[in-house]
Protein backbone atom coordinates (compact mmCIF):
# COMPACT_ATOMS: atom_id res chain seq x y z
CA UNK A 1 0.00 0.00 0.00
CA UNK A 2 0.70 3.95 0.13
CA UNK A 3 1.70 4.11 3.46
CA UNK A 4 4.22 0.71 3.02
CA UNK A 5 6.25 2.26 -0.06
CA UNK A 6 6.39 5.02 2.00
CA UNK A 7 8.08 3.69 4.45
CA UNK A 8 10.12 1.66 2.35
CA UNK A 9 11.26 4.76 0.15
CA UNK A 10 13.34 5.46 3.59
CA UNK A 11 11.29 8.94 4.12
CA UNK A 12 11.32 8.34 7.61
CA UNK A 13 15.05 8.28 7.77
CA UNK A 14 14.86 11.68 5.45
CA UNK A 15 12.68 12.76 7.65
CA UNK A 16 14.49 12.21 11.02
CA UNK A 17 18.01 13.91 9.31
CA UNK A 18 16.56 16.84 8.10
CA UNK A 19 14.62 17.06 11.29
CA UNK A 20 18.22 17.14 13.48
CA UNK A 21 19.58 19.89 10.70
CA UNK A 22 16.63 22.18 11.02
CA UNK A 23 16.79 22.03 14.99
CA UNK A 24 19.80 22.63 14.87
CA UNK A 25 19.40 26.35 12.37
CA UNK A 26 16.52 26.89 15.19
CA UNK A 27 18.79 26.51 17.87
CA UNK A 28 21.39 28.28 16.42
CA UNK A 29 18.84 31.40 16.88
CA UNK A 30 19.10 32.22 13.11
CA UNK A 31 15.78 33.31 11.18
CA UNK A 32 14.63 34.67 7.79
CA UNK A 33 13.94 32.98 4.54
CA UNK A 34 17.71 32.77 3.20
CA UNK A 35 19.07 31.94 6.76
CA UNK A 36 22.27 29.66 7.27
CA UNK A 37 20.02 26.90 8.74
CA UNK A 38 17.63 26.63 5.94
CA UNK A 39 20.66 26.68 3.69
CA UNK A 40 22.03 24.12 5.45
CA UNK A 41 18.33 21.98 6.03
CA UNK A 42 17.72 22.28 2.31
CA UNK A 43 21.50 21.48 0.78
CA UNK A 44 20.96 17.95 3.24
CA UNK A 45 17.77 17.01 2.20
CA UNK A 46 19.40 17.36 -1.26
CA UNK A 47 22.74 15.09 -0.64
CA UNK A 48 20.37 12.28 1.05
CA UNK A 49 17.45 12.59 -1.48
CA UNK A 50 20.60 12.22 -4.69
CA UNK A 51 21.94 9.29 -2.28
CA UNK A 52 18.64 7.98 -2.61
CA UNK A 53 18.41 7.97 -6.46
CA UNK A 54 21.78 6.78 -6.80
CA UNK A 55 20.96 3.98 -4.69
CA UNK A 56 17.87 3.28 -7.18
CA UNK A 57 20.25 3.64 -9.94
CA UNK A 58 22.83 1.24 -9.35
CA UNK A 59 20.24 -1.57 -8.08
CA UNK A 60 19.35 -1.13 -11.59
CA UNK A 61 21.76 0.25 -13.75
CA UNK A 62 20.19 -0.73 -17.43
CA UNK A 63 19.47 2.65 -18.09
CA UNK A 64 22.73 4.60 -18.22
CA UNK A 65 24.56 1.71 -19.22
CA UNK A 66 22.28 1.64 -22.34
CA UNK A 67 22.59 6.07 -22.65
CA UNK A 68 26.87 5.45 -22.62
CA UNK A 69 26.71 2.40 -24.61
CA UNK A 70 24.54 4.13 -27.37
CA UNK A 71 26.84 7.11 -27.10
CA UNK A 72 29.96 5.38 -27.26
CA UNK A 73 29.04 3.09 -30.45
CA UNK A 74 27.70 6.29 -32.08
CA UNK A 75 30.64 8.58 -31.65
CA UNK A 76 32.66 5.59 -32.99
CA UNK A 77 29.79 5.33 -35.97
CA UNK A 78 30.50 8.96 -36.70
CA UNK A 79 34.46 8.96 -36.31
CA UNK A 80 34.31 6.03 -38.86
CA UNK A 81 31.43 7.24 -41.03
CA UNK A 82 33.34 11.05 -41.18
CA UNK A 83 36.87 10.52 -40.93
CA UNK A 84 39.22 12.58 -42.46
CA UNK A 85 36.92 15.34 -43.70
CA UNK A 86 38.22 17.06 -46.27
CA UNK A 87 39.03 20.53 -46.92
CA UNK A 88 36.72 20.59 -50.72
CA UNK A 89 33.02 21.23 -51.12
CA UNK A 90 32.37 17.70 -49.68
CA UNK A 91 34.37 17.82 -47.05
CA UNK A 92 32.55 20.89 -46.37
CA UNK A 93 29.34 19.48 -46.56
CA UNK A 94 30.47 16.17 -44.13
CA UNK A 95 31.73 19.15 -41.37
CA UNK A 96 28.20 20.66 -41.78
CA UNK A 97 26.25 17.25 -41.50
CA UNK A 98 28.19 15.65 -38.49
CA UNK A 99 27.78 18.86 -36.44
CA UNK A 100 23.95 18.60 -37.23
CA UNK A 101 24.10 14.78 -36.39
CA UNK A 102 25.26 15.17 -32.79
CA UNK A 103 23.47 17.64 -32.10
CA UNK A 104 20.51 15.82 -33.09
CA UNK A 105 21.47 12.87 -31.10
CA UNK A 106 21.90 14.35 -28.43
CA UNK A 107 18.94 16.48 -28.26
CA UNK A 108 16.63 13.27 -29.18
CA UNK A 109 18.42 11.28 -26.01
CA UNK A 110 17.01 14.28 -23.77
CA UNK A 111 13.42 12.45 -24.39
CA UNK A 112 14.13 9.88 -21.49
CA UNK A 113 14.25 12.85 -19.00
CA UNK A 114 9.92 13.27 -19.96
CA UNK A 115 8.98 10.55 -17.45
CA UNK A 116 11.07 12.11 -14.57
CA UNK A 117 8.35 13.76 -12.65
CA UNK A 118 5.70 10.90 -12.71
CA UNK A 119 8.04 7.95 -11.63
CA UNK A 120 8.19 9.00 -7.93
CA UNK A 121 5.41 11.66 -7.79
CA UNK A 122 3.20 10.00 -5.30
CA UNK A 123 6.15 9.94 -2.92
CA UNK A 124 7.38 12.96 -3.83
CA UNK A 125 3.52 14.17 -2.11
CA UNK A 126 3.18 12.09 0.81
CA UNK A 127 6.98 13.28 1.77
CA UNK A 128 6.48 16.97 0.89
CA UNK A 129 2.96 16.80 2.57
CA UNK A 130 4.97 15.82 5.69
CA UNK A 131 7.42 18.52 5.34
CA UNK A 132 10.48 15.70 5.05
CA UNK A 133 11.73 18.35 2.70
CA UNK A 134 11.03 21.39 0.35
CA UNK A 135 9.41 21.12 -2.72
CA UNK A 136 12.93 23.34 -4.26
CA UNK A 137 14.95 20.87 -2.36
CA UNK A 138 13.19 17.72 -4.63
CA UNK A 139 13.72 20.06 -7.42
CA UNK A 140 17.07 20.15 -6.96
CA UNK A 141 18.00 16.96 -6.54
CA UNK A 142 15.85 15.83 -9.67
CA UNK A 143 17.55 17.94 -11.80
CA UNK A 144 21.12 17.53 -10.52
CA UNK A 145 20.56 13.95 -10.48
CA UNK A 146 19.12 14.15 -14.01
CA UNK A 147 21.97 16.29 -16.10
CA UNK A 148 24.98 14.66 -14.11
CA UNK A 149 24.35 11.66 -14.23
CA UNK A 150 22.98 12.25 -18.08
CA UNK A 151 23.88 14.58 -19.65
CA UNK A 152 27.19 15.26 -18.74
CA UNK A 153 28.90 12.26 -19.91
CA UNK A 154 27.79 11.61 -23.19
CA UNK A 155 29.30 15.13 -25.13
CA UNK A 156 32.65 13.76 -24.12
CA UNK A 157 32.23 11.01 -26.34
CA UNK A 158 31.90 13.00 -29.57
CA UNK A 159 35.00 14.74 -27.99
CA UNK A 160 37.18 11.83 -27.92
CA UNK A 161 36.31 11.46 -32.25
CA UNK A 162 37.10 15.26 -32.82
CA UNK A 163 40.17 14.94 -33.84
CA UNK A 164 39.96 11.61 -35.86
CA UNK A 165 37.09 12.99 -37.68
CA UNK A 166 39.33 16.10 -39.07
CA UNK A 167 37.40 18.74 -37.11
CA UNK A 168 39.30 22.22 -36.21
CA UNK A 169 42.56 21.52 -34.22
CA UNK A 170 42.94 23.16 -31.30
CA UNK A 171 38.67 23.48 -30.77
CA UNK A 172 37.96 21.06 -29.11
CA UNK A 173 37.41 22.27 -25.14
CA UNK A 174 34.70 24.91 -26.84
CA UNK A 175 33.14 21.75 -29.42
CA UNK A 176 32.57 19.84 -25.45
CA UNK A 177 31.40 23.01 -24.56
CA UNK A 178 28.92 23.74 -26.84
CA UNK A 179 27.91 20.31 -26.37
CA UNK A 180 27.44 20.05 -23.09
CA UNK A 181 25.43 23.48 -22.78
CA UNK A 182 23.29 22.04 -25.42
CA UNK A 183 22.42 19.02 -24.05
CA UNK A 184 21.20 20.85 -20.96
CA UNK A 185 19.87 23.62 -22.28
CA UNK A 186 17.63 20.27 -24.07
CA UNK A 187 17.28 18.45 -20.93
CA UNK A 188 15.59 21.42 -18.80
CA UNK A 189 13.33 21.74 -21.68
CA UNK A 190 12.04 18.42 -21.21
CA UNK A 191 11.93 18.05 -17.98
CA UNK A 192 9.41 21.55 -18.14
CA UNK A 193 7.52 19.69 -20.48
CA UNK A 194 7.32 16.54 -18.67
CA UNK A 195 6.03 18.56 -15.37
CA UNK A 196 3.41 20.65 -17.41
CA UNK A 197 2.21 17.22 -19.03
CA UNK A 198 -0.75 15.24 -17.06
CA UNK A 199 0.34 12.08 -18.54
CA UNK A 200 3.82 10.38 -19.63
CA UNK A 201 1.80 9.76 -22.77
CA UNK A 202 1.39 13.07 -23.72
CA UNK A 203 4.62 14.23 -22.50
CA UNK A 204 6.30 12.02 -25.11
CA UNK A 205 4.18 13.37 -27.75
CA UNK A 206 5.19 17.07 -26.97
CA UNK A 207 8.66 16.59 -26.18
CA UNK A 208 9.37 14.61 -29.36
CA UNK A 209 8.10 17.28 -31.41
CA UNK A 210 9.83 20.23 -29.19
CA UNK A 211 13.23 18.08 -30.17
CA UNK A 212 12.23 17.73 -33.92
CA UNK A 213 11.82 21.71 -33.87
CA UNK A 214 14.76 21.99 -32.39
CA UNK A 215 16.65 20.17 -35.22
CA UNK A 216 14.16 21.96 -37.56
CA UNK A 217 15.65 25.37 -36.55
CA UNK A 218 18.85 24.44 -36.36
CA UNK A 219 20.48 26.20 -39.10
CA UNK A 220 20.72 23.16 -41.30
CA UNK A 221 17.55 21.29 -42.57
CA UNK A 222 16.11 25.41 -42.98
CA UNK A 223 18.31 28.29 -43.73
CA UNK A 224 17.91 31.40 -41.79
CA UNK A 225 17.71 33.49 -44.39
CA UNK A 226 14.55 31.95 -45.71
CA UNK A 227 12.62 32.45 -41.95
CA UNK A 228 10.07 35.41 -41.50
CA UNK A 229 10.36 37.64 -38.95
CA UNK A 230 7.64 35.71 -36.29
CA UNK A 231 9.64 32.39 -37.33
CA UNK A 232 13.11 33.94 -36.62
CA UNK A 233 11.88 34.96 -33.45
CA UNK A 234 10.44 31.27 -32.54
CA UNK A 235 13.81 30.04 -33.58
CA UNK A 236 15.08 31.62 -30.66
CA UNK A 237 13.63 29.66 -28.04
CA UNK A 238 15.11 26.67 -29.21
CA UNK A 239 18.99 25.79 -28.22
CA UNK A 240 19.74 24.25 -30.98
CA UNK A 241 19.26 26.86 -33.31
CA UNK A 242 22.30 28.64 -30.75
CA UNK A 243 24.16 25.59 -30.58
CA UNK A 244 24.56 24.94 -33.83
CA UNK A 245 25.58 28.55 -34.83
CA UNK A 246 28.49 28.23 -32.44
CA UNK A 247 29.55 24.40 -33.46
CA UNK A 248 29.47 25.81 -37.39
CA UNK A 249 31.54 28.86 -36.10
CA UNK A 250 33.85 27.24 -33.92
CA UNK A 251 34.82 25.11 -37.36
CA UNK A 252 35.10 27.72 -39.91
CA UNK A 253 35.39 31.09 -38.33
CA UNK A 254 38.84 32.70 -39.22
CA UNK A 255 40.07 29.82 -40.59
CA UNK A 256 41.16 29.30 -44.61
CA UNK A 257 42.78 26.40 -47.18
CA UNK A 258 39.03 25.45 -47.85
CA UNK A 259 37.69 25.20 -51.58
CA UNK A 260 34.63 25.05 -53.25
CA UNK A 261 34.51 22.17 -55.82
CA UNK A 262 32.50 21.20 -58.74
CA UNK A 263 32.67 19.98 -62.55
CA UNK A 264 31.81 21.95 -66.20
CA UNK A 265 32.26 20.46 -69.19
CA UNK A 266 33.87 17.29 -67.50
CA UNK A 267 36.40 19.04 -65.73
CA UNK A 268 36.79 19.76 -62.32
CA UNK A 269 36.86 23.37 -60.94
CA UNK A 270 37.40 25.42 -57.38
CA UNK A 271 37.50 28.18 -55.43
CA UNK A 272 39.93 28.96 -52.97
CA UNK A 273 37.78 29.97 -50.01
CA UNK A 274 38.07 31.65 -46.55
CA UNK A 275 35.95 30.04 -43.44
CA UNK A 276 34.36 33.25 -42.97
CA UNK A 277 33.39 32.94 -46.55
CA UNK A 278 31.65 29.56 -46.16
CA UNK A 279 29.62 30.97 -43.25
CA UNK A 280 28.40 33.55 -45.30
CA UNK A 281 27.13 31.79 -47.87
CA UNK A 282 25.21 29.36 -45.45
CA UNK A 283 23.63 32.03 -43.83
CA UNK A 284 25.78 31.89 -40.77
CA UNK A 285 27.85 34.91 -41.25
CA UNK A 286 26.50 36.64 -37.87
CA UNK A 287 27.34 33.82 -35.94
CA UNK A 288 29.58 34.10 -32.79
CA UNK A 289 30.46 31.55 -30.44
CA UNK A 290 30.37 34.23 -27.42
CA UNK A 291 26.67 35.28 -28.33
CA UNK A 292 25.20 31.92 -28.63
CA UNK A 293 26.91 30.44 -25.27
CA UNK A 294 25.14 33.49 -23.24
CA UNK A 295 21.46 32.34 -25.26
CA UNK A 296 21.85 28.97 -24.16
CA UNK A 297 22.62 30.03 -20.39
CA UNK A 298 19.79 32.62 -20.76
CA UNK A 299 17.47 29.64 -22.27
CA UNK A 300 18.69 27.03 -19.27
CA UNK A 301 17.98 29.56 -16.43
CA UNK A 302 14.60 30.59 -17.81
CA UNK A 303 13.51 26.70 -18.02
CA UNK A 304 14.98 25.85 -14.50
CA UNK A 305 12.95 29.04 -13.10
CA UNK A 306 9.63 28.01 -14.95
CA UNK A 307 9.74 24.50 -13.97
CA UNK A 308 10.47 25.58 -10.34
CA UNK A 309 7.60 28.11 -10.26
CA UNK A 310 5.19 25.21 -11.86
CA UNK A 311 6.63 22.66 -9.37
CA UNK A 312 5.20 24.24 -6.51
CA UNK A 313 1.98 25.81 -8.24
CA UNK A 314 1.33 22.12 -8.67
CA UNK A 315 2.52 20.99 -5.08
CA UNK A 316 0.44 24.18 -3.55
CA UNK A 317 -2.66 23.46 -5.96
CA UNK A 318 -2.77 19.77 -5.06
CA UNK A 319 -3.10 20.61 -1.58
């Protein structure tokens, strides 16, 4: 029953810790809503409730085996599939498609982090409803637990293939980056949608086809020159259309010994071309590395406060 997982979810022993922290703010004699002790209560009640789900983890460990496994074959799938791209038109082309590719992996893996919310919700209520802890402490921990343990990992995977594939020497701490940033910036977006979303059903409905517009505006499948105004503007909200401005730019930008290839008459022609030159002509010319890394740390703290603010609407409503 209820009461029996409950007990079992070791919310009693939560309970009893974070109990002994906040008597012990109380008896310190210090008050107010950003006091030491609550600091200290809620940072606890964090620690024990990540303990928790890495306990729940490792009993069962399928999961993020399967995320690394999947990550590590398909970096190695790329490095072969891309290796040694080339400085001509195709080689251009390959640069331009295995950015897009990893990106879109990566953003498409972000779907597991839908069901977050539901798996442990009814504890989640019958420990909040006993004040074990905060509804920003469970918050916390969901989403630290989530992008660590994650999100994190996988971007270094594609890193250790950057330099097989061909990709700009020297580039690769801002290609991890970039990566990582995205894959968050992804991740918090899902896990809003997943909270909004009455069922897990739906929630995999909507966040699938949040991460196919993501992809959409990426730069790639749709040029930017070819958006309206009110469709440049949706763009926006979506990370990938940031994060793959900076990958493209981190590749090309101020960089030369690139050509343009193709055939007339039977014979082969080129252009000797500058980096810069190839992101204007792809519609990337604006692009800066510094400007899309702050839109994808504006995009990841506007999720995280929206899905905190709708967290506990929900807990209060529920009441």
């Amino acid at each position: 029953d209820l009461v029996g997982a409950f007990q079992y979810s070791g919310a009693r022993t939560l309970e009893s810790a974070v109990a002994g922290v906040r008597g012990q703010g109380l008896a310190g004699g210090i008050s107010g809503a950003f006091s030491l002790a609550k600091l200290r209560k809620e940072a606890f009640a964090v620690r024990l409730l990540l303990q928790r789900s890495g306990r729940k983890t490792f009993r069962n460990p399928l999961v993020i085996f399967l995320t690394f496994l999947a990550s590590g074959l398909v970096s190695a799938g790329l490095g072969l599939t891309f290796h040694g791209a080339g400085r001509d038109t195709n080689g251009i082309q390959n640069r331009f498609g295995c950015l897009f590719f990893i990106l879109w992996y990566l953003s498409m893996m972000t779907v597991g982090s839908l069901p977050v919310w539901h798996d442990d919700y009814l504890v989640f209520m019958r420990e909040r409803a006993s004040k074990v802890y905060s509804t920003t402490s469970h918050f916390v921990a969901v989403v630290l637990y989530d992008i660590v343990m994650l999100r994190l990992i996988p971007p270094a995977f594609f890193g250790a293939v950057y330099a097989f594939i061909g990709l700009h020497e020297g580039h690769a701490g801002r290609f991890i980056v970039t990566l990582i940033l995205a894959n968050v910036a992804a991740t918090v977006m899902t896990l809003m949608i997943g909270l909004v979303s009455s069922k897990v059903s739906t929630a995999n409905v909507a966040g699938t086809v949040v991460m196919l517009l993501n992809s959409l505006f990426g730069g790639y499948l749709l040029s930017g020159r070819e958006l309206s105004p009110a469709l440049a503007l949706v763009a926006q909200v979506f990370p990938g259309h940031h994060a793959y401005a900076m990958l493209v730019a981190n590749e090309f930008h101020a960089t030369s010994g690139w050509r343009f290839t193709g055939e007339v008459n039977g014979r082969e022609v080129g252009v000797d071309v500058t980096g810069d030159d190839i992101l204007d002509t792809f519609g990337f010319g604006g692009a800066a590395w510094g400007a899309g890394l702050r839109a994808l740390l504006l995009i990841i703290a506007a999720c995280l406060a929206l899905t905190h603010a709708l967290l506990k609407h929900r807990w209060s409503s529920e009441l």
